[in-house]
N, C-alpha and C. Protein backbone atom coordinates (compact mmCIF):
# COMPACT_ATOMS: atom_id res chain seq x y z
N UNK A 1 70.83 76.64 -61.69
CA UNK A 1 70.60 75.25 -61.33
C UNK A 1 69.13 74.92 -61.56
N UNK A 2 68.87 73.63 -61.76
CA UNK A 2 67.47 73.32 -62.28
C UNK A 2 66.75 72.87 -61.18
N UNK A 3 65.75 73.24 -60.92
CA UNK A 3 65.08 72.94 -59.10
C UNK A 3 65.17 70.80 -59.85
N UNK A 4 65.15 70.58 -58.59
CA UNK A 4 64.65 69.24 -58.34
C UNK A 4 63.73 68.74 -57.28
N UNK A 5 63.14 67.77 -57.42
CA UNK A 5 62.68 67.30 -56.26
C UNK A 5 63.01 66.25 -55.63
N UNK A 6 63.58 65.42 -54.69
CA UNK A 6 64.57 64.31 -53.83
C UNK A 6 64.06 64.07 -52.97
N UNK A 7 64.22 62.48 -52.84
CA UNK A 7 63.27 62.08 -51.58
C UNK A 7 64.36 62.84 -50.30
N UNK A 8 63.98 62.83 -49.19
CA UNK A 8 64.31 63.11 -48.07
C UNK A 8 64.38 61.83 -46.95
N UNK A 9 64.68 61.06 -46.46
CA UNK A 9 64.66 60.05 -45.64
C UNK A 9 64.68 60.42 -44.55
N UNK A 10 64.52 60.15 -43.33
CA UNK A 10 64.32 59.94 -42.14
C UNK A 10 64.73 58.94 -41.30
N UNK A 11 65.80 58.84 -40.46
CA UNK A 11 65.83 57.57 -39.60
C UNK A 11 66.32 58.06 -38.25
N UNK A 12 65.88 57.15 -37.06
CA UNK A 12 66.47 57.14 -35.87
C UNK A 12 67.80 57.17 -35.42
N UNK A 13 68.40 56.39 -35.84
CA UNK A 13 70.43 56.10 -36.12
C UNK A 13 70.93 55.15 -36.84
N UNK A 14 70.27 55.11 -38.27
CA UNK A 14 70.90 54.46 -39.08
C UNK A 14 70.82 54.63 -40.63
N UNK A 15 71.13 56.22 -40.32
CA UNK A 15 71.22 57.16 -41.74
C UNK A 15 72.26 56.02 -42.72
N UNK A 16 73.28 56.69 -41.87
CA UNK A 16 74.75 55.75 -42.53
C UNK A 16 74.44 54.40 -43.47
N UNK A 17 74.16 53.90 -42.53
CA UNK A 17 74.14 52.32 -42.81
C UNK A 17 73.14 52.27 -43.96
N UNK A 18 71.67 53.03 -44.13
CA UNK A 18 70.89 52.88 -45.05
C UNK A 18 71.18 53.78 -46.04
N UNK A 19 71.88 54.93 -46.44
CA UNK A 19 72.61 55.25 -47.45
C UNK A 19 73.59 54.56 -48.01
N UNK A 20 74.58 54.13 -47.20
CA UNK A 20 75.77 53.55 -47.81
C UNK A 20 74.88 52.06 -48.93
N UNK A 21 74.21 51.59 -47.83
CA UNK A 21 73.42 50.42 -49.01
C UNK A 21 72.93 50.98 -49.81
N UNK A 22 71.69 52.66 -49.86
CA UNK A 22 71.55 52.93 -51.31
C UNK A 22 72.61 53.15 -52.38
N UNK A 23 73.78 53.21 -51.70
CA UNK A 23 74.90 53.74 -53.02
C UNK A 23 75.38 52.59 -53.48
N UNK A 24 75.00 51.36 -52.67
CA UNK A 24 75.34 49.76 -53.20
C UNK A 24 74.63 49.45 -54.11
N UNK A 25 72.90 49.66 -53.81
CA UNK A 25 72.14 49.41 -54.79
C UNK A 25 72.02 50.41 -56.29
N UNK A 26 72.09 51.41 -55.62
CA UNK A 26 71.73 52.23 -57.19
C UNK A 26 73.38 52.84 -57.87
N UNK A 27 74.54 52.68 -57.11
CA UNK A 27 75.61 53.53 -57.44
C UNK A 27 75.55 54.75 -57.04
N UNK A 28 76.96 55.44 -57.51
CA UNK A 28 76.85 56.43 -57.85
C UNK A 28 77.67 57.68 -56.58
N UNK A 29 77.54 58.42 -56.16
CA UNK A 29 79.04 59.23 -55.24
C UNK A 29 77.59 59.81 -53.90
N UNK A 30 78.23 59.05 -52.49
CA UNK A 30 77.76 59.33 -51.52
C UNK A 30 78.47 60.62 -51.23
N UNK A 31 77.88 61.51 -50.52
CA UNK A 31 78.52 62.58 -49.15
C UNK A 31 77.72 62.63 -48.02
N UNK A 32 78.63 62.44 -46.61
CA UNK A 32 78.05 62.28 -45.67
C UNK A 32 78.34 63.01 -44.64
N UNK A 33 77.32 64.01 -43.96
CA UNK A 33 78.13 64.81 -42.96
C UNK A 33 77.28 64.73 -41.67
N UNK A 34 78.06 64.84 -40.74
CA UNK A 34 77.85 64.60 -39.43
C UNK A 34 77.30 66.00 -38.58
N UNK A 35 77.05 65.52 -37.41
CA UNK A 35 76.22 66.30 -36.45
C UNK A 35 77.68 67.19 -36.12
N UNK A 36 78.60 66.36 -35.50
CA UNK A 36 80.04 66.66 -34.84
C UNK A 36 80.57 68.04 -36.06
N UNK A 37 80.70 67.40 -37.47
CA UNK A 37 81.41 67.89 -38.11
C UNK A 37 80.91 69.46 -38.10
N UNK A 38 79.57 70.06 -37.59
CA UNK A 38 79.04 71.49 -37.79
C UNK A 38 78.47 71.52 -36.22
N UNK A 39 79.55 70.90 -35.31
CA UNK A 39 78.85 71.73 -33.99
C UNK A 39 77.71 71.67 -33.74
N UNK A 40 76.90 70.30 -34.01
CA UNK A 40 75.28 70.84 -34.53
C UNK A 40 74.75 70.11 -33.29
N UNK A 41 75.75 69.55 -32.06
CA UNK A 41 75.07 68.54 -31.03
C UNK A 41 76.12 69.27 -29.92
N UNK A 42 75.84 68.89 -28.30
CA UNK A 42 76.37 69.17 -27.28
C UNK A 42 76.68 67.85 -27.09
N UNK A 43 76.30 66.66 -27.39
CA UNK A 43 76.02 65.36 -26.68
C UNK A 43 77.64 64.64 -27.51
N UNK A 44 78.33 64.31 -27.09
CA UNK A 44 79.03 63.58 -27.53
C UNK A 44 79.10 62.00 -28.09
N UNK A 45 77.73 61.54 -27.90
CA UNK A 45 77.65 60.01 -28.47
C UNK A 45 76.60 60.56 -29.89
N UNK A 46 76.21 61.55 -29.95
CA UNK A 46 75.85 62.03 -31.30
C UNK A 46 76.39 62.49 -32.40
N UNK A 47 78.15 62.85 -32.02
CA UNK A 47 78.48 63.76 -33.09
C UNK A 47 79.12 62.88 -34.07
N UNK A 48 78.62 61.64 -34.16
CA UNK A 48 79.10 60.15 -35.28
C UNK A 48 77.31 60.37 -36.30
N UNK A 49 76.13 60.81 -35.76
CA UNK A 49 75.20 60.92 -36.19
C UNK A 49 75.48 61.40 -37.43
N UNK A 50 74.35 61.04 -38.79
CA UNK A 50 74.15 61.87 -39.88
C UNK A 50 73.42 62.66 -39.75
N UNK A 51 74.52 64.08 -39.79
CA UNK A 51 73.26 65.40 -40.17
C UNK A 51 72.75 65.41 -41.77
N UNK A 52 73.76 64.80 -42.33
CA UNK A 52 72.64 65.24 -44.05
C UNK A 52 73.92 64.07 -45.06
N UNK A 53 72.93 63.33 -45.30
CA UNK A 53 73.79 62.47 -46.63
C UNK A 53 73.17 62.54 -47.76
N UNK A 54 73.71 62.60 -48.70
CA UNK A 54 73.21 62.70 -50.48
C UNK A 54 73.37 61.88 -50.84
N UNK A 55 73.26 60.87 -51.61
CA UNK A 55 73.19 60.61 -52.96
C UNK A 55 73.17 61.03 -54.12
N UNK A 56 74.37 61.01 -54.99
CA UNK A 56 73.86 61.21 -56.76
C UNK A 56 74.07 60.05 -57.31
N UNK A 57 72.87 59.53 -58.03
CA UNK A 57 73.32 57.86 -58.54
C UNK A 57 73.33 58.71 -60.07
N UNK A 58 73.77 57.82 -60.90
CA UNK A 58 73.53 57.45 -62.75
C UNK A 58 72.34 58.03 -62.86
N UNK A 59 72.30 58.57 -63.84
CA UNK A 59 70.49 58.83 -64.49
C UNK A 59 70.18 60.35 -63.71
N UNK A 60 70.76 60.68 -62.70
CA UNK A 60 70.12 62.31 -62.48
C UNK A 60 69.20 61.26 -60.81
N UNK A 61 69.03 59.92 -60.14
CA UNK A 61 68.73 60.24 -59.16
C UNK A 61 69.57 60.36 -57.86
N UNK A 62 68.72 61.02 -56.92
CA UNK A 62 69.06 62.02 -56.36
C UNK A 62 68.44 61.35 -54.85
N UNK A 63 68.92 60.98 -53.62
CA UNK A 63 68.16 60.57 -52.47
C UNK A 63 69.25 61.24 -51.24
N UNK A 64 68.03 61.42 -50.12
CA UNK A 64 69.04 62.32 -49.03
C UNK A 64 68.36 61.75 -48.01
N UNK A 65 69.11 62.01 -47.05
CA UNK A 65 68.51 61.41 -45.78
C UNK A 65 69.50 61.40 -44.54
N UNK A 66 69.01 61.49 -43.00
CA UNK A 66 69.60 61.94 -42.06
C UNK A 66 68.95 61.05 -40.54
N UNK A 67 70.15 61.09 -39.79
CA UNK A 67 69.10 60.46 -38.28
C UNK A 67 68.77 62.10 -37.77
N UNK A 68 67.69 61.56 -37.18
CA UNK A 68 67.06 62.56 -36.44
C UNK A 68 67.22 62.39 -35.00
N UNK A 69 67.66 63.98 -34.13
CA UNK A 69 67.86 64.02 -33.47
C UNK A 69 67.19 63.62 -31.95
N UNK A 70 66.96 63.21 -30.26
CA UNK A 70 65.91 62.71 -29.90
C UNK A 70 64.96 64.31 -29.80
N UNK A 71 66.17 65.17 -29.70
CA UNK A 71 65.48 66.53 -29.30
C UNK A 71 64.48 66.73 -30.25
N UNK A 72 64.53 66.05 -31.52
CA UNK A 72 63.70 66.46 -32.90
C UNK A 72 62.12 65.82 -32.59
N UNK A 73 62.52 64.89 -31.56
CA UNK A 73 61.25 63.76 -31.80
C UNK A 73 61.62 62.10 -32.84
N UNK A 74 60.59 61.78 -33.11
CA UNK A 74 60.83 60.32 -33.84
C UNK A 74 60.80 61.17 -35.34
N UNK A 75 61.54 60.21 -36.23
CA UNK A 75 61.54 60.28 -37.14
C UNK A 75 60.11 60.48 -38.23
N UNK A 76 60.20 61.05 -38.92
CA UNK A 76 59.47 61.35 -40.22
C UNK A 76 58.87 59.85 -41.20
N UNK A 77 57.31 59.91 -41.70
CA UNK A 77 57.30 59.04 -41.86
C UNK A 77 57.65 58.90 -43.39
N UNK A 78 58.47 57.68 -44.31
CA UNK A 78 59.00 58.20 -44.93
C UNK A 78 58.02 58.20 -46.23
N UNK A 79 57.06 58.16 -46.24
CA UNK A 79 56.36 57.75 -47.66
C UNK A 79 56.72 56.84 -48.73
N UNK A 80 56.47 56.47 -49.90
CA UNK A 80 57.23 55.70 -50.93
C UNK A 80 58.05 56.51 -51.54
N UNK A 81 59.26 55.82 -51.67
CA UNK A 81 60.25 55.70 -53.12
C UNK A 81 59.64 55.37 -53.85
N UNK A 82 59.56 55.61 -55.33
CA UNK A 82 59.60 55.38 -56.57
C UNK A 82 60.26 55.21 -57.79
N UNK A 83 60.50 54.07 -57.86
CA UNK A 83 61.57 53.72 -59.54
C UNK A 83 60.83 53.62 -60.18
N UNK A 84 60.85 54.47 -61.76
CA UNK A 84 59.98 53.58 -62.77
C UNK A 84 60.85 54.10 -64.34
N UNK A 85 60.66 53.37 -65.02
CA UNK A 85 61.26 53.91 -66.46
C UNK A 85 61.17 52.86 -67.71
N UNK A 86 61.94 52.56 -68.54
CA UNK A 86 61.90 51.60 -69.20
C UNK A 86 62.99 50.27 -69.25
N UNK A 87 64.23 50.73 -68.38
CA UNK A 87 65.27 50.20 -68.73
C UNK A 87 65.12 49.07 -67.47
N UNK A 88 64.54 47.78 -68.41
CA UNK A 88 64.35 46.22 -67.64
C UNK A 88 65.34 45.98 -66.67
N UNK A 89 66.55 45.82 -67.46
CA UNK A 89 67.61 45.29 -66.53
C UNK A 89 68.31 46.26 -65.34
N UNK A 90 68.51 47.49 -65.94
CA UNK A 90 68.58 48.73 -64.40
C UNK A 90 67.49 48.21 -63.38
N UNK A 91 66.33 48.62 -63.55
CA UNK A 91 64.93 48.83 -62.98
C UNK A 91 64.92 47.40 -62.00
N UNK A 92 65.52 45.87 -62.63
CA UNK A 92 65.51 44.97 -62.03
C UNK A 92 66.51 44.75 -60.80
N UNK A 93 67.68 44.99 -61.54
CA UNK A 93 68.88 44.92 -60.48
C UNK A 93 68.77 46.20 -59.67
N UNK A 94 68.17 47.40 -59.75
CA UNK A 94 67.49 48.22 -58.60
C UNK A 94 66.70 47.07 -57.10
N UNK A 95 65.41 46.86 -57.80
CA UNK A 95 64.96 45.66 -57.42
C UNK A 95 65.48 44.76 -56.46
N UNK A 96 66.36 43.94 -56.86
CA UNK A 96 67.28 43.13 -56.45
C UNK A 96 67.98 43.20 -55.40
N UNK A 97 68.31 44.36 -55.52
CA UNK A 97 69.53 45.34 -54.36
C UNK A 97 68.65 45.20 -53.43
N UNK A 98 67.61 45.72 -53.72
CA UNK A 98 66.78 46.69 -52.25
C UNK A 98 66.26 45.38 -51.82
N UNK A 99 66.05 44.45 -52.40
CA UNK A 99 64.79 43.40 -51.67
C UNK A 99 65.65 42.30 -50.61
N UNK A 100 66.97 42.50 -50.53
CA UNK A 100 68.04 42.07 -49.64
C UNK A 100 67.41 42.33 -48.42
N UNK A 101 67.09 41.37 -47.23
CA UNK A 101 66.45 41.62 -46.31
C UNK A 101 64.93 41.94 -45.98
N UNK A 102 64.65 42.36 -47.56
CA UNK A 102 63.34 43.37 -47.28
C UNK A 102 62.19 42.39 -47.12
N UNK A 103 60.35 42.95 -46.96
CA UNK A 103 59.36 42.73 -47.15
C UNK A 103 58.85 42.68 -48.17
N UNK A 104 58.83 41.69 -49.37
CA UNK A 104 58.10 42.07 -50.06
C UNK A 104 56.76 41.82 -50.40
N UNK A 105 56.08 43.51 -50.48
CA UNK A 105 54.49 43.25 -50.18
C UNK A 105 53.26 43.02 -51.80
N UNK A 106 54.34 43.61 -52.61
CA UNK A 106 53.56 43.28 -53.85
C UNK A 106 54.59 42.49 -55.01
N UNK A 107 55.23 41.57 -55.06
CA UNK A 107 56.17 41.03 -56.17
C UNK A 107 56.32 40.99 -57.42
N UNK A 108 57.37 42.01 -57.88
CA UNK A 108 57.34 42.21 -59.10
C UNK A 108 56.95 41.57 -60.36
N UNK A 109 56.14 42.02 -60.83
CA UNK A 109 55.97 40.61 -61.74
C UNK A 109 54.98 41.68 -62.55
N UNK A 110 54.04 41.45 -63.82
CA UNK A 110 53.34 41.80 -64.55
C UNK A 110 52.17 42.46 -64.37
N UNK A 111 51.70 43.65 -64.07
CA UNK A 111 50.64 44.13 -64.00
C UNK A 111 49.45 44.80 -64.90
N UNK A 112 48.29 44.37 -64.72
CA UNK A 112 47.15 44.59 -65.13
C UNK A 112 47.26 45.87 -66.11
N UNK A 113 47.96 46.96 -66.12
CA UNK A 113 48.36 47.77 -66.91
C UNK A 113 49.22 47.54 -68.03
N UNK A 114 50.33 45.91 -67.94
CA UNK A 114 50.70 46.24 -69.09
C UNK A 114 52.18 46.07 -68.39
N UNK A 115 52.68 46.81 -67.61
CA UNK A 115 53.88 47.08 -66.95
C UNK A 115 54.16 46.26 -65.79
N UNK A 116 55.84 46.19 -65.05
CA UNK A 116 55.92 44.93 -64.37
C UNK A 116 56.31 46.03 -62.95
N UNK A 117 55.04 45.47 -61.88
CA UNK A 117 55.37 46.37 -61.23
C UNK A 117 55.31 45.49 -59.56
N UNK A 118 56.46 46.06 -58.94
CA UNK A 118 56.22 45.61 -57.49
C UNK A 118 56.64 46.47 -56.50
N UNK A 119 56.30 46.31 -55.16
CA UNK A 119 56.18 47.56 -53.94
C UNK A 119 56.91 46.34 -52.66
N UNK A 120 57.74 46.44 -52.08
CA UNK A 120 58.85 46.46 -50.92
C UNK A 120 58.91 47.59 -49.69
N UNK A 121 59.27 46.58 -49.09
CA UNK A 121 59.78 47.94 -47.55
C UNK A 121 61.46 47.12 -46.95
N UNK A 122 61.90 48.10 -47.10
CA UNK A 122 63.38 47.50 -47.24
C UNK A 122 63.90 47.16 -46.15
N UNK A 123 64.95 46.53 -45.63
CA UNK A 123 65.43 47.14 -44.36
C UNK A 123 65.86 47.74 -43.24
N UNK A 124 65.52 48.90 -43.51
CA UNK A 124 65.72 50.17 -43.17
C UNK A 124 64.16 50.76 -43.03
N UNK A 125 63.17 50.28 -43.33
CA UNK A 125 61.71 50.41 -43.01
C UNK A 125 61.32 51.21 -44.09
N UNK A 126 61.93 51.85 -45.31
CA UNK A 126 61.64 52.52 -46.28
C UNK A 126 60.90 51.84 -47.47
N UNK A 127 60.10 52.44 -47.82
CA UNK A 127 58.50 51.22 -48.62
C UNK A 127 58.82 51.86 -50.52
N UNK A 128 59.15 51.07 -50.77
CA UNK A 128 60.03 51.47 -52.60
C UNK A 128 58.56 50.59 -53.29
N UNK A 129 58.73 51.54 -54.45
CA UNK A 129 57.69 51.04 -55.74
C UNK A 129 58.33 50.89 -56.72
N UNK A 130 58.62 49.85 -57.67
CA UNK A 130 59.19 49.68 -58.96
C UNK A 130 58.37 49.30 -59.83
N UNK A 131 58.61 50.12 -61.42
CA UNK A 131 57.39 49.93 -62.34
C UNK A 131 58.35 50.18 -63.49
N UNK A 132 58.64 48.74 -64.28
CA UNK A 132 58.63 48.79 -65.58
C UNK A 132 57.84 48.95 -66.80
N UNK A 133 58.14 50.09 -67.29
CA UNK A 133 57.32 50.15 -68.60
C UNK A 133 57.09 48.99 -69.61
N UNK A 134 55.58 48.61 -69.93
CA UNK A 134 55.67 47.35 -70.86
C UNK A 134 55.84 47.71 -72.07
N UNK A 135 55.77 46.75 -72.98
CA UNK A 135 55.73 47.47 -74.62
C UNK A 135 54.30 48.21 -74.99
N UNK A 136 54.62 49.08 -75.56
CA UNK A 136 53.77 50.22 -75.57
C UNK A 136 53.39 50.17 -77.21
């Protein structure tokens, strides 16, 4: 197998809900497994919790993410996502998906480099960067 590297997400209790929307926005085959399903809680209003969800979208990406337990502490902070490539209309309707609800703090549009680039924090508090390649 070829190592990869995948974001990891972090949330309080709303793994679910913010995966299932990444598999809205980017596609592609969710798996979702629970605290309950591996014995992994004593607490019975936890065992609906996500212990570990994947993502595989189109293209080879790859996103995971889980609620964290209170025993764990607060959640992880999540750093940026990053989209970038050449393909306008993917890269946009990426875009599109995520900015449903969201903040957006830099708006996509044309940057000083050449490339069309903008930065969001979604609703789910996760802070995404998108960067289309310009003509080169």
């Amino acid at each position: 197998m070829t190592t990869r590297l995948n974001p990891y997400l972090s949330f309080k209790d709303e793994a679910r809900q913010a995966m299932e929307f990444y598999a809205a926005v980017l596609g592609g085959d969710l798996r979702v497994s629970t605290f309950g399903e591996y014995d992994a809680t004593s607490d019975p209003a936890r065992s609906d919790g996500v212990m570990h969800a994947q993502l595989e979208a189109p293209g080879g990406l790859v996103l995971m993410g889980a609620d964290t337990p209170p025993e764990m502490g607060e959640p992880t902070t999540n750093g940026t996502v990053s989209l970038s490539g050449e393909d306008e209309a993917e890269l946009r309707g990426y875009w599109d998906g995520l900015a449903d609800g969201a903040q957006i703090t830099v708006p996509l549009e044309q940057a000083p480099w050449g490339d069309s680039f903008g930065m969001l924090v979604d609703k789910f508090g996760v802070s995404w960067m998108v960067n289309i390649a310009g003509a080169r």
